[in-house]
PDB file of N, CA and C in Angstrom:
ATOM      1  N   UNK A   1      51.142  53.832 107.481  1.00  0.00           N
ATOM      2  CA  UNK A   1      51.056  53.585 108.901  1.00  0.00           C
ATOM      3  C   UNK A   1      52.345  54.065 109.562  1.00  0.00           C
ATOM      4  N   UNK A   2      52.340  54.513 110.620  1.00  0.00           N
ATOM      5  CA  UNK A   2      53.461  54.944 111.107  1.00  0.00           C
ATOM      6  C   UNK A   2      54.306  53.866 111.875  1.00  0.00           C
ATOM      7  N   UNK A   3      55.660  54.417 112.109  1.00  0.00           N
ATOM      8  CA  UNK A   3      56.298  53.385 112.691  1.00  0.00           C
ATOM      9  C   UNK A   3      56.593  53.535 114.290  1.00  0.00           C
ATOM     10  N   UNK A   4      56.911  52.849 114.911  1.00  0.00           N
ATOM     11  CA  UNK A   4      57.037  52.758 116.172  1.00  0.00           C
ATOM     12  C   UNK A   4      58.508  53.538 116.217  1.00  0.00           C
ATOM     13  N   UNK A   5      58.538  53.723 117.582  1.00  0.00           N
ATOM     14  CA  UNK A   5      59.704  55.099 117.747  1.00  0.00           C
ATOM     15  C   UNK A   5      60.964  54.186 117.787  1.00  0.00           C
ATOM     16  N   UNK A   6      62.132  54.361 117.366  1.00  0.00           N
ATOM     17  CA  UNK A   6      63.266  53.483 116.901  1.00  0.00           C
ATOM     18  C   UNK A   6      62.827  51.974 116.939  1.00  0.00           C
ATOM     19  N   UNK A   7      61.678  52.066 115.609  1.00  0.00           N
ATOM     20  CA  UNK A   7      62.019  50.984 114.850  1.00  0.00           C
ATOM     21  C   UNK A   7      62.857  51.356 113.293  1.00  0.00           C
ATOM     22  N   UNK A   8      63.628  52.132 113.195  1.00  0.00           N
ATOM     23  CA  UNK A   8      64.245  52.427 112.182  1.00  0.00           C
ATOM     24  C   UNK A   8      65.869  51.556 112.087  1.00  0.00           C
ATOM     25  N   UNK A   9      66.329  51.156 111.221  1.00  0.00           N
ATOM     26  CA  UNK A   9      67.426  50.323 111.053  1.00  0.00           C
ATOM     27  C   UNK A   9      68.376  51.654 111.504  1.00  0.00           C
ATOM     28  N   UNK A  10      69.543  51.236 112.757  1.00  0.00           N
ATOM     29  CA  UNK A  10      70.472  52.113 113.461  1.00  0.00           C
ATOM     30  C   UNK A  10      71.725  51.960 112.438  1.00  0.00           C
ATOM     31  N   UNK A  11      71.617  50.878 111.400  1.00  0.00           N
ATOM     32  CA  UNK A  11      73.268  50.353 111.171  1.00  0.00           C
ATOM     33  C   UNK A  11      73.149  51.058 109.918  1.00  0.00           C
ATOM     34  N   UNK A  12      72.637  52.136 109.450  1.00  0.00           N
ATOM     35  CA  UNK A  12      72.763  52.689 108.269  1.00  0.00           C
ATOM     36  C   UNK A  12      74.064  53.583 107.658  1.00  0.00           C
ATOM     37  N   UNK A  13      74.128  54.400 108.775  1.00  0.00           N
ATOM     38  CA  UNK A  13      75.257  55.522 109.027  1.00  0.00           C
ATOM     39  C   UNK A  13      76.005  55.551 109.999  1.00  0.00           C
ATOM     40  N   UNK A  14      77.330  56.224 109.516  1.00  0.00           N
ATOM     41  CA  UNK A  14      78.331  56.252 110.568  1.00  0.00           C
ATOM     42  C   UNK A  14      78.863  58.108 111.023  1.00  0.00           C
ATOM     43  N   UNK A  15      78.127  58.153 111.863  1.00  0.00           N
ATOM     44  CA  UNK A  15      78.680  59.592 112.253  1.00  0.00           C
ATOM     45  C   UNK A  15      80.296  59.446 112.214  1.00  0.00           C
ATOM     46  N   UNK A  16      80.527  61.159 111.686  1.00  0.00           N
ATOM     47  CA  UNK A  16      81.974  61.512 112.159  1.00  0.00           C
ATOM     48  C   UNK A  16      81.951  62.628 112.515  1.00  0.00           C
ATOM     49  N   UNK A  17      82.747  63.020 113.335  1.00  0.00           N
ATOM     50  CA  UNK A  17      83.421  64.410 113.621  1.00  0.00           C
ATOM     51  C   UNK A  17      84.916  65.060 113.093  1.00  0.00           C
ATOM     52  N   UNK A  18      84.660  65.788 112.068  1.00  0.00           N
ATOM     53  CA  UNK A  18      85.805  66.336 111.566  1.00  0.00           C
ATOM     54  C   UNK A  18      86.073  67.517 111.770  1.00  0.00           C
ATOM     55  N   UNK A  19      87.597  67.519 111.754  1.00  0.00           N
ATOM     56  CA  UNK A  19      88.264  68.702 112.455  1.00  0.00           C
ATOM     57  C   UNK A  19      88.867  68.720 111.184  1.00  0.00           C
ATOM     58  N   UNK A  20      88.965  70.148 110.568  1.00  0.00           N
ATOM     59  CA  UNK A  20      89.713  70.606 110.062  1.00  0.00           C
ATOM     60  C   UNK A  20      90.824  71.722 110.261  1.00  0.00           C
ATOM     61  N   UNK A  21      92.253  71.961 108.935  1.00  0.00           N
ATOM     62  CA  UNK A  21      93.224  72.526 109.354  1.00  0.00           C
ATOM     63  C   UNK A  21      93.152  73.807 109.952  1.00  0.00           C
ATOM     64  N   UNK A  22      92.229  74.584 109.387  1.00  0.00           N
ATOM     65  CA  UNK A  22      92.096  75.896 110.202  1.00  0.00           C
ATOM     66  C   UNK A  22      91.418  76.105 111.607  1.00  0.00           C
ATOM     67  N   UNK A  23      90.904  74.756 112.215  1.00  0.00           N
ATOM     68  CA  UNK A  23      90.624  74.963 113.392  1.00  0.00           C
ATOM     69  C   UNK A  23      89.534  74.533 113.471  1.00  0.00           C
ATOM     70  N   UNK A  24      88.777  75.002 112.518  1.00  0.00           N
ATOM     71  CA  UNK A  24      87.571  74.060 112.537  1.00  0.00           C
ATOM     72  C   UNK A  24      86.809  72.873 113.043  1.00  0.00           C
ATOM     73  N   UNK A  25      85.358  72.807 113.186  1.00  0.00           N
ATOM     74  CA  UNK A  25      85.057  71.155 112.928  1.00  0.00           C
ATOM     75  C   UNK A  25      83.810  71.565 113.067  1.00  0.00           C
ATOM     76  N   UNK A  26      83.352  69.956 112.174  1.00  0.00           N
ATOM     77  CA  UNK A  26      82.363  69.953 111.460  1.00  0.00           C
ATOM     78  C   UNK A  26      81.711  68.441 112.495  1.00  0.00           C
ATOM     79  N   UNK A  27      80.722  68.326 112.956  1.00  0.00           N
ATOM     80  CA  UNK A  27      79.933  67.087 113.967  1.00  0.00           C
ATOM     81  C   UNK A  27      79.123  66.513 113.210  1.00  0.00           C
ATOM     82  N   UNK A  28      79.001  65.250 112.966  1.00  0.00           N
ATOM     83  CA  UNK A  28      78.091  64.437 112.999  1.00  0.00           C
ATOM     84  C   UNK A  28      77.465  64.165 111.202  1.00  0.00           C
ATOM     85  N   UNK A  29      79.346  63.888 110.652  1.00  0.00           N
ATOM     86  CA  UNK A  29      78.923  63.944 109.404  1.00  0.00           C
ATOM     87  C   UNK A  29      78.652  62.402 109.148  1.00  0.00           C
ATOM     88  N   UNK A  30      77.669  61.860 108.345  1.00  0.00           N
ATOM     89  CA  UNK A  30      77.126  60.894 107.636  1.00  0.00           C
ATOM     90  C   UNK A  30      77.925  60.544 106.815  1.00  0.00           C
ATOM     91  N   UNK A  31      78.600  58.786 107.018  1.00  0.00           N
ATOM     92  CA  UNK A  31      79.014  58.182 105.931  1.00  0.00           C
ATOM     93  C   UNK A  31      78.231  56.359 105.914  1.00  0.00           C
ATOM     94  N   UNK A  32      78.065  56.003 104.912  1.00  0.00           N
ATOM     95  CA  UNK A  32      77.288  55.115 105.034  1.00  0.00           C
ATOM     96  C   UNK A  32      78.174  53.758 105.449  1.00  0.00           C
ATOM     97  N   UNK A  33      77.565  53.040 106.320  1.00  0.00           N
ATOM     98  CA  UNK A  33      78.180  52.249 107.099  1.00  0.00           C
ATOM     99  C   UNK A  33      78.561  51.177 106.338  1.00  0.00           C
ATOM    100  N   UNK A  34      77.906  50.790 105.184  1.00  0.00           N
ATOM    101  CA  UNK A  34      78.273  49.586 104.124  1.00  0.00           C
ATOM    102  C   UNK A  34      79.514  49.803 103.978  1.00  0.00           C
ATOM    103  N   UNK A  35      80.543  50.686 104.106  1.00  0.00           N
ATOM    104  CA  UNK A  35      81.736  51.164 103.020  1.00  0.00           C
ATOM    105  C   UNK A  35      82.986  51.295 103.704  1.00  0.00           C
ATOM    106  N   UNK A  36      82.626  50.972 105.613  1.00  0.00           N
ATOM    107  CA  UNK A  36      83.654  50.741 106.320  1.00  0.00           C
ATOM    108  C   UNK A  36      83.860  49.350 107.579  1.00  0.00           C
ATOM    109  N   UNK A  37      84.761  49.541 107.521  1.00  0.00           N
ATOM    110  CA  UNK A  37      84.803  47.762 108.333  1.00  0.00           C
ATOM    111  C   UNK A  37      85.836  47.392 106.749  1.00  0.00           C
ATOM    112  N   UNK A  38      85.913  46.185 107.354  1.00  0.00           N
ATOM    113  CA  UNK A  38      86.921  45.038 106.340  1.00  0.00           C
ATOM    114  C   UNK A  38      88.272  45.471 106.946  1.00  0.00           C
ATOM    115  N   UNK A  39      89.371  45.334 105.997  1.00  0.00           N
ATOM    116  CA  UNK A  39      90.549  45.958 105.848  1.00  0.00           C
ATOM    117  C   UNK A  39      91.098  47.088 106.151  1.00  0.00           C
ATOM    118  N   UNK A  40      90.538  47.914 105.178  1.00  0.00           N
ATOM    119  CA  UNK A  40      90.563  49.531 105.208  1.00  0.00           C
ATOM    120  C   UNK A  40      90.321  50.378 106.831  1.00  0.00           C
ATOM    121  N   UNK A  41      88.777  49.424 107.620  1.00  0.00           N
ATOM    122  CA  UNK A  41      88.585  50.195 108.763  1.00  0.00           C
ATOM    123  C   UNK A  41      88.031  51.544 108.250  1.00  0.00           C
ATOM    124  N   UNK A  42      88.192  52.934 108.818  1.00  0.00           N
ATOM    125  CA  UNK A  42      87.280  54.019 108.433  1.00  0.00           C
ATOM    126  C   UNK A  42      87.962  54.538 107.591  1.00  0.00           C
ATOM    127  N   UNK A  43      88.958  54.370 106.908  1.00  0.00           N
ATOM    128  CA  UNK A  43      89.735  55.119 106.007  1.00  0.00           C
ATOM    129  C   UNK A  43      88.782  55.348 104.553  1.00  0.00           C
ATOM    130  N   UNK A  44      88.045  54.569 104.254  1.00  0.00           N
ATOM    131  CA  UNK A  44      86.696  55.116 103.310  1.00  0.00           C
ATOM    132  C   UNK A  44      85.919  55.986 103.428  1.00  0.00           C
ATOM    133  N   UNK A  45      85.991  56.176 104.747  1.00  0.00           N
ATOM    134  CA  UNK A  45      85.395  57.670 105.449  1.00  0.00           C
ATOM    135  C   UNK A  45      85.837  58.847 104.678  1.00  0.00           C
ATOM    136  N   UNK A  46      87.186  59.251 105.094  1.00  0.00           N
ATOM    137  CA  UNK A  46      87.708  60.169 104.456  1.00  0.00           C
ATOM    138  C   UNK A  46      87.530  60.181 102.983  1.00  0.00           C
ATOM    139  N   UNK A  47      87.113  59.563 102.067  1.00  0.00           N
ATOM    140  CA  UNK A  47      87.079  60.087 100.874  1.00  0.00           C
ATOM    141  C   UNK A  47      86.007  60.522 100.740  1.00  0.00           C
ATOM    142  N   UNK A  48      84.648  59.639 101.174  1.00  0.00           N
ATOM    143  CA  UNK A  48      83.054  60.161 101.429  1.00  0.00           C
ATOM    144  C   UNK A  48      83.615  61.259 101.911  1.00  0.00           C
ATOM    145  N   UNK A  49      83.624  61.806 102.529  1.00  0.00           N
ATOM    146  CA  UNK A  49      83.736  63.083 103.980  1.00  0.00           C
ATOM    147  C   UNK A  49      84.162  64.059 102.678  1.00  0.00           C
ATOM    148  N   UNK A  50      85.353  63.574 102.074  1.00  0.00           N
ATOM    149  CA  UNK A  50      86.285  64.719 100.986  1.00  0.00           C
ATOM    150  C   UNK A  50      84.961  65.784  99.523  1.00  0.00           C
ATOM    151  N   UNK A  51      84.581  63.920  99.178  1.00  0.00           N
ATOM    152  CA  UNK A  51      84.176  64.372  98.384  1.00  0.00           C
ATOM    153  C   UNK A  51      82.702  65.229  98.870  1.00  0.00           C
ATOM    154  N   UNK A  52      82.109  64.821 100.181  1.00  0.00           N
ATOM    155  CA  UNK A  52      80.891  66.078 100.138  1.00  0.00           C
ATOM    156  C   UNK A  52      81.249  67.281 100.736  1.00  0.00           C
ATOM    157  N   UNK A  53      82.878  67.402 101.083  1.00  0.00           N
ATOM    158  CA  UNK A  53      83.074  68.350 101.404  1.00  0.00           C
ATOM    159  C   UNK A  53      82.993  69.206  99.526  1.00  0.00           C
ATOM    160  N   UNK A  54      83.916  68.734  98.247  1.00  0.00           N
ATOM    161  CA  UNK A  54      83.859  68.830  97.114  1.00  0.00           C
ATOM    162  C   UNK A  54      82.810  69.669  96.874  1.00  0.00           C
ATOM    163  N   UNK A  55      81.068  68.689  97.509  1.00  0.00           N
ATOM    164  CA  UNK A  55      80.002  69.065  96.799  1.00  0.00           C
ATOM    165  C   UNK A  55      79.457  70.516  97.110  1.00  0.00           C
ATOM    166  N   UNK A  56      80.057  70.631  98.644  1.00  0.00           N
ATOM    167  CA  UNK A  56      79.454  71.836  99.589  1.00  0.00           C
ATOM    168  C   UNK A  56      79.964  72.938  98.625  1.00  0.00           C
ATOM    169  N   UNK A  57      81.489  72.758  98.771  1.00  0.00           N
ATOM    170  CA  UNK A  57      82.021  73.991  98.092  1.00  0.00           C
ATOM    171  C   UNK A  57      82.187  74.548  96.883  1.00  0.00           C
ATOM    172  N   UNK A  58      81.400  72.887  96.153  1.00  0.00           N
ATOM    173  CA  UNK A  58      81.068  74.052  94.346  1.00  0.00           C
ATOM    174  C   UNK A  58      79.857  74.656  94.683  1.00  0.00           C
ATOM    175  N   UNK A  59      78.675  74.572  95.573  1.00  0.00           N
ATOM    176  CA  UNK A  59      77.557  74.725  95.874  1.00  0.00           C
ATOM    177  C   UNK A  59      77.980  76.320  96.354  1.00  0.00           C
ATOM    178  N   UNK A  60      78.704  76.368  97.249  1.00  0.00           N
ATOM    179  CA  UNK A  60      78.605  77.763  98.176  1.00  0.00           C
ATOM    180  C   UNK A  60      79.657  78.554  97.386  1.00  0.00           C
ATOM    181  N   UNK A  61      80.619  78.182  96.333  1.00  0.00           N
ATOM    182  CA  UNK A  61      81.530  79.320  96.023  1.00  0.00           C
ATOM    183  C   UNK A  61      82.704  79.260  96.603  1.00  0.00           C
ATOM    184  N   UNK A  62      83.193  78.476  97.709  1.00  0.00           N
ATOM    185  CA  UNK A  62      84.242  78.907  98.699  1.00  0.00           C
ATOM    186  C   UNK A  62      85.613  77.322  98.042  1.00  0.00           C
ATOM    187  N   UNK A  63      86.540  77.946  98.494  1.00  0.00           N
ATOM    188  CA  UNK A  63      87.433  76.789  98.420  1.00  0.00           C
ATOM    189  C   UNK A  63      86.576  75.422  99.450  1.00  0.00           C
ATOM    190  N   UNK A  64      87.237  74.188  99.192  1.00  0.00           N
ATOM    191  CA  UNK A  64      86.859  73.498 100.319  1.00  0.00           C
ATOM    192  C   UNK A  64      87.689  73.032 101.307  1.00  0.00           C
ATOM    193  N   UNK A  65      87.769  72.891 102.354  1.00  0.00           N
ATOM    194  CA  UNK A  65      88.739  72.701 103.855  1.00  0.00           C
ATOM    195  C   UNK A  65      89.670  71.687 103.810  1.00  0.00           C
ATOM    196  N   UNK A  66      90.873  71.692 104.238  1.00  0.00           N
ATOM    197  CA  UNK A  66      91.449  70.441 104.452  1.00  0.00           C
ATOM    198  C   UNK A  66      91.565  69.480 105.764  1.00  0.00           C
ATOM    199  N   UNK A  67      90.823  68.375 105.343  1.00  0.00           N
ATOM    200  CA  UNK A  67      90.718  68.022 107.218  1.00  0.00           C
ATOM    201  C   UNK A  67      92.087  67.541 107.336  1.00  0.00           C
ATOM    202  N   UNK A  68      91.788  67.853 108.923  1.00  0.00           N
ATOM    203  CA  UNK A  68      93.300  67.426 109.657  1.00  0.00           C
ATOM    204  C   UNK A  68      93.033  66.150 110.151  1.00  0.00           C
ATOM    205  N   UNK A  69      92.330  65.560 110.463  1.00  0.00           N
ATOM    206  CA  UNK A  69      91.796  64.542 111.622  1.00  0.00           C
ATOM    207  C   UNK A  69      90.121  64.127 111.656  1.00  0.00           C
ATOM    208  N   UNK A  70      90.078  62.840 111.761  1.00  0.00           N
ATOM    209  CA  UNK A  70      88.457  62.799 111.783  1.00  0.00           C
ATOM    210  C   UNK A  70      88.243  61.642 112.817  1.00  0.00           C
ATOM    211  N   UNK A  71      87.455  61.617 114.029  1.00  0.00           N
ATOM    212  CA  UNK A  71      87.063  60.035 114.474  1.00  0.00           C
ATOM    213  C   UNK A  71      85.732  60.143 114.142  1.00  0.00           C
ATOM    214  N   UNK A  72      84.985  58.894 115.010  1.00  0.00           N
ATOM    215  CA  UNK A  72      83.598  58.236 114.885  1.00  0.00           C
ATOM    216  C   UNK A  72      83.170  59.433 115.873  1.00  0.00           C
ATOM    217  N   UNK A  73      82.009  59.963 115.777  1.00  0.00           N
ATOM    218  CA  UNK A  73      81.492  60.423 116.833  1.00  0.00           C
ATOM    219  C   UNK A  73      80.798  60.025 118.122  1.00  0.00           C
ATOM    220  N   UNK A  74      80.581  58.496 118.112  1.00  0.00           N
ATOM    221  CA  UNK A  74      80.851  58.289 119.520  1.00  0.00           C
ATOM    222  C   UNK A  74      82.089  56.773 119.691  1.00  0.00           C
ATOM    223  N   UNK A  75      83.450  57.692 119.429  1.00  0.00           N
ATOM    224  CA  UNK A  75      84.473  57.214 119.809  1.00  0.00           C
ATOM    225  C   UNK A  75      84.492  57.710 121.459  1.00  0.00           C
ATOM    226  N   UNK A  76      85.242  56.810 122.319  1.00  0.00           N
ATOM    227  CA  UNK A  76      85.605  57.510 123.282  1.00  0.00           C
ATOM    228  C   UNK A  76      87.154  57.909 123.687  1.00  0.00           C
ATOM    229  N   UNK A  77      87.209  58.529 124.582  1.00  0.00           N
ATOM    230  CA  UNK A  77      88.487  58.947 125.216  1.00  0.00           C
ATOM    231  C   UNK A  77      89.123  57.898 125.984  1.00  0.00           C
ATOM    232  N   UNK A  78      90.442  58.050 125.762  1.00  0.00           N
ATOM    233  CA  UNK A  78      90.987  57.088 126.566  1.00  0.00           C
ATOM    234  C   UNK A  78      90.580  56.696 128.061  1.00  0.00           C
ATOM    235  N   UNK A  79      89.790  57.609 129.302  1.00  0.00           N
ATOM    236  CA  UNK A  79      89.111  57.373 130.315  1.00  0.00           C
ATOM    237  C   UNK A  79      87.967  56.513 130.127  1.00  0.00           C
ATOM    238  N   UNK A  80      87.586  56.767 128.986  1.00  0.00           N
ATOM    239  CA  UNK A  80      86.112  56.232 128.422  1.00  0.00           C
ATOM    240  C   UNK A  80      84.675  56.937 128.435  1.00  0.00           C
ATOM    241  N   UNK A  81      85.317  58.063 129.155  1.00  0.00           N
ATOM    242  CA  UNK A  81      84.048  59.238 128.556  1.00  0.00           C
ATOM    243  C   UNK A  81      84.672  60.417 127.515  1.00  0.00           C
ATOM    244  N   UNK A  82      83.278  60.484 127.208  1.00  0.00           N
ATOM    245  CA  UNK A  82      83.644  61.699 125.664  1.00  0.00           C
ATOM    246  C   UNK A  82      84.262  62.868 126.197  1.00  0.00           C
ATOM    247  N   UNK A  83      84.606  63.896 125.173  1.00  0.00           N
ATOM    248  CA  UNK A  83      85.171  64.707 125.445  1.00  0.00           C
ATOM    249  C   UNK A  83      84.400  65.857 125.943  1.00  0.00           C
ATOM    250  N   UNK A  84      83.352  65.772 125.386  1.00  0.00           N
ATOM    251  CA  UNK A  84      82.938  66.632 126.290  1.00  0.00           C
ATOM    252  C   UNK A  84      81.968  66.478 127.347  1.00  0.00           C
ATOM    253  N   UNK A  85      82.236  65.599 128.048  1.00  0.00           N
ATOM    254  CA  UNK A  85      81.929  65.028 129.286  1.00  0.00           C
ATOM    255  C   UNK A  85      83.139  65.224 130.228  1.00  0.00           C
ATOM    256  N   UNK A  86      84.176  65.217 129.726  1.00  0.00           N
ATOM    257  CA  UNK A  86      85.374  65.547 130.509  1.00  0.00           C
ATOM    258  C   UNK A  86      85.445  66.930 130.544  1.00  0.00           C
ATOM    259  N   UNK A  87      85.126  67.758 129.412  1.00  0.00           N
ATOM    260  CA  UNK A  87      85.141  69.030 129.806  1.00  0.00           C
ATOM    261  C   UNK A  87      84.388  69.451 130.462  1.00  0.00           C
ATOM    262  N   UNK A  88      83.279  69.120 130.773  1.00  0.00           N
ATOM    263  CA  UNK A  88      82.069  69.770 131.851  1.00  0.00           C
ATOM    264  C   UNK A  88      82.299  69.425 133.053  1.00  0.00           C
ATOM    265  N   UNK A  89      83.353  68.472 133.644  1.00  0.00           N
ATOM    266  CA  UNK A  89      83.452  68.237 134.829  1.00  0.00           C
ATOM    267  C   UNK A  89      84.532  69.616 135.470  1.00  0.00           C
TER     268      UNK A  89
END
């Protein structure tokens, strides 16, 4: 039977947006939400994030990236709109 349109559990995943050193960035990467909060805060992120970066790049051949920086993807800006809401104005 099908399900009704967001009846799906929202608290599964935690988007991120990572920027990496060469300039890069990567939107709306998946880390599972069980694994942050407590103490730590998102710093469990970054190792999820590391290691599927790991998985990408035995997969494709290429070295893998070093991130520089990562938030939540809907963190906001200090105004309180996103960034790129500020840029379109």
């Amino acid at each position: 039977m099908a399900r009704k349109p967001g009846s799906r559990a929202g608290g599964e995943f935690v988007l991120f947006n990572v920027f990496y050193e060469d300039g890069t960035q990567r939107s709306n990467r998946k880390v599972p939400a069980d694994l942050l909060g407590g103490l730590d805060g998102d710093a469990p992120a970054r190792a999820v994030i590391e290691q599927q970066d790991r998985d990408i790049a035995a997969k494709s051949g290429m070295a893998p990236l070093t991130i520089k920086s990562m938030r939540r993807a809907d963190a906001k800006d200090k105004d309180g709109a996103k960034a790129w809401k500020v840029n379109a104005r």
